[in-house]
C-alpha atoms as a PDB file:
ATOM      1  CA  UNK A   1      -1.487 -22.136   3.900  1.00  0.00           C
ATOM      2  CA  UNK A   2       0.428 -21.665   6.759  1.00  0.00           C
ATOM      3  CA  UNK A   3       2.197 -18.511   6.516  1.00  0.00           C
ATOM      4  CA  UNK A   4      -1.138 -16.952   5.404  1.00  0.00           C
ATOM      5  CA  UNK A   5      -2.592 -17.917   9.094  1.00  0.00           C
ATOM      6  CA  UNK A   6       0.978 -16.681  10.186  1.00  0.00           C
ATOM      7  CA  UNK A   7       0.325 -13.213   8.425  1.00  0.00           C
ATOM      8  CA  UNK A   8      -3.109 -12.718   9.754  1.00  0.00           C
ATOM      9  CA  UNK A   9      -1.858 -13.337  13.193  1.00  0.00           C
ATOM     10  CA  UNK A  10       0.545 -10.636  12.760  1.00  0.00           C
ATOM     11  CA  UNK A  11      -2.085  -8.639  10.621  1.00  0.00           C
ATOM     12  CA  UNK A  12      -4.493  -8.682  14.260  1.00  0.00           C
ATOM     13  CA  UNK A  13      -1.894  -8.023  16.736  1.00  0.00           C
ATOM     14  CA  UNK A  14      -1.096  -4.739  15.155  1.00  0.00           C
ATOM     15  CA  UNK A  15      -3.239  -2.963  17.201  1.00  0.00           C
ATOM     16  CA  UNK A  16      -2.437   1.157  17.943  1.00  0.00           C
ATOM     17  CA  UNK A  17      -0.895   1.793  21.368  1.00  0.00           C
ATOM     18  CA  UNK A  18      -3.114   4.380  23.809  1.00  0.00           C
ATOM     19  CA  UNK A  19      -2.387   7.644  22.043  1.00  0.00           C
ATOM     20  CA  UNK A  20      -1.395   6.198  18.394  1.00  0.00           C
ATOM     21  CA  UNK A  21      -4.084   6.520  15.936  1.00  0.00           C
ATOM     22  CA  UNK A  22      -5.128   3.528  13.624  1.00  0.00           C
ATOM     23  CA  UNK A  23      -3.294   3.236  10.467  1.00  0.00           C
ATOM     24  CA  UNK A  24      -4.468   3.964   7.472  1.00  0.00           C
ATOM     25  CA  UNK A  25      -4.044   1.953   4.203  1.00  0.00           C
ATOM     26  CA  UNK A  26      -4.231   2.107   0.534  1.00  0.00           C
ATOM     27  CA  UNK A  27      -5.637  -0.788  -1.616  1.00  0.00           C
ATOM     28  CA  UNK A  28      -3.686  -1.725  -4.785  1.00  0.00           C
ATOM     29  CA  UNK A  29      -4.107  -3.583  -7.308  1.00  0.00           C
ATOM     30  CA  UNK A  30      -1.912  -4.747 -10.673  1.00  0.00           C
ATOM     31  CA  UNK A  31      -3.415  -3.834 -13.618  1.00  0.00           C
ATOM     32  CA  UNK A  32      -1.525  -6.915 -15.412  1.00  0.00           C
ATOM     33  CA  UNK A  33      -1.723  -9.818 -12.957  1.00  0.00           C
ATOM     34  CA  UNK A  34      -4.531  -8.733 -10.549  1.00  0.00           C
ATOM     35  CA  UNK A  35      -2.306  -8.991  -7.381  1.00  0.00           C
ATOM     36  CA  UNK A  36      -3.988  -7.119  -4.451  1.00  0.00           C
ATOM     37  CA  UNK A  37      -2.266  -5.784  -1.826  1.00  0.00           C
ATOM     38  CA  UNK A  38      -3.060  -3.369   1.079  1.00  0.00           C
ATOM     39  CA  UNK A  39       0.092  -0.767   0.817  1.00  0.00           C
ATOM     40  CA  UNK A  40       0.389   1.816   4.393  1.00  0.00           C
ATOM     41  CA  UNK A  41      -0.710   5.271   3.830  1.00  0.00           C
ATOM     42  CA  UNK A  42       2.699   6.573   4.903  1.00  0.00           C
ATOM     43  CA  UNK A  43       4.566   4.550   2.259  1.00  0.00           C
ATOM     44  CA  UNK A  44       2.784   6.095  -0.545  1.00  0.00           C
ATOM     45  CA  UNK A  45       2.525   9.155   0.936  1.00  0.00           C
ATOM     46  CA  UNK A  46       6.571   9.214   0.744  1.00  0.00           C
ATOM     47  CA  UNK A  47       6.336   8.244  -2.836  1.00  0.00           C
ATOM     48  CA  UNK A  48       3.916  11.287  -3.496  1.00  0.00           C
ATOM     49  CA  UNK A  49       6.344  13.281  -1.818  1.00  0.00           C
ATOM     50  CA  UNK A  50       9.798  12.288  -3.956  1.00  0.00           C
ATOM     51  CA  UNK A  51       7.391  12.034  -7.330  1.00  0.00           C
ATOM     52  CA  UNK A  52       6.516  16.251  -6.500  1.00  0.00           C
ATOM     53  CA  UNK A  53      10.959  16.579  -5.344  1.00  0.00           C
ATOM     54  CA  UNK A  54      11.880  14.961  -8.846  1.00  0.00           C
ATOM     55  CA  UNK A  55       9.365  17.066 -10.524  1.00  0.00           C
ATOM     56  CA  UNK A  56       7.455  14.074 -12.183  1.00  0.00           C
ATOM     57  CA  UNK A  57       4.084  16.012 -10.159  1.00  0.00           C
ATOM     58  CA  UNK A  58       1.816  13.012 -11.739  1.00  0.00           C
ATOM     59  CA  UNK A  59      -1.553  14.364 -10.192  1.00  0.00           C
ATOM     60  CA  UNK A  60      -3.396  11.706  -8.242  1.00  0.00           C
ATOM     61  CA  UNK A  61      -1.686   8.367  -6.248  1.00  0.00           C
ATOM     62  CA  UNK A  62       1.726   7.024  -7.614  1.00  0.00           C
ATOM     63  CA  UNK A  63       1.830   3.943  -9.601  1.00  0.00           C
ATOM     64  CA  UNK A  64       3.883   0.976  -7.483  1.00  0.00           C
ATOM     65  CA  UNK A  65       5.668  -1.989  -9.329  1.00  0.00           C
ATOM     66  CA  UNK A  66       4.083  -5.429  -8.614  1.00  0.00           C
ATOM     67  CA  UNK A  67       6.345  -7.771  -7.031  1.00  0.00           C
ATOM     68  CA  UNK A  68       4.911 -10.651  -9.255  1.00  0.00           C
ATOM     69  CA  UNK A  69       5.135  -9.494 -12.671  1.00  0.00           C
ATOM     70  CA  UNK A  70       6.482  -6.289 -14.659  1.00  0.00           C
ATOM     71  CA  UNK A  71       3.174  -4.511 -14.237  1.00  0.00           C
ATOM     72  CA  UNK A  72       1.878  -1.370 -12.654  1.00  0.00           C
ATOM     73  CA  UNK A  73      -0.208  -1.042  -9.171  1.00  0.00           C
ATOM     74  CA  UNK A  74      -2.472   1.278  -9.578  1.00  0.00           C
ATOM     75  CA  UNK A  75      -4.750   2.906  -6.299  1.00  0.00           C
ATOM     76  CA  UNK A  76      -8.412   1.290  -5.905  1.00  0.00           C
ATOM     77  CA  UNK A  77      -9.344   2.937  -2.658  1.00  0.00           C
ATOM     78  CA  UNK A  78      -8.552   3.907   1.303  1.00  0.00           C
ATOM     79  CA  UNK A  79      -8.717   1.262   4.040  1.00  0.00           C
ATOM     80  CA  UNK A  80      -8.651   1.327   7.233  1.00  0.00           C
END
């Protein structure tokens, strides 16, 4: 599939600039479809941080929508 190659390309230039540390990222995965996707720490970091503002406080990583189906992502471990 060509925009797979395409993504991978873009996937491998990221590379940190001198100074910049590496970035870190969360796997997720839907509990309803199985979709997988690799989600950047500081997204769900944000997401932690409006969860604890709106006083929802759900201990542990926040649950993301899928953008395939109406079910929940759920964390399955850090990547770098």
């Amino acid at each position: 599939n060509e925009m797979a190659e395409i993504e991978d390309l873009l996937l491998d230039w990221e590379l940190p600039f001198e100074g910049q540390k590496k970035e870190t990222y969360y796997n997720y995965h839907c509990q309803k479809c199985g979709y997988k996707e690799e989600v950047p720490a500081f997204i769900v970091d944000e997401m932690k941080a409006m969860d604890k503002l709106d006083n929802l406080g759900s201990p542990g990583m926040p649950i993301l929508e899928c953008p395939y189906c109406p079910g929940g992502m759920v964390y399955k471990g850090e990547k770098e």
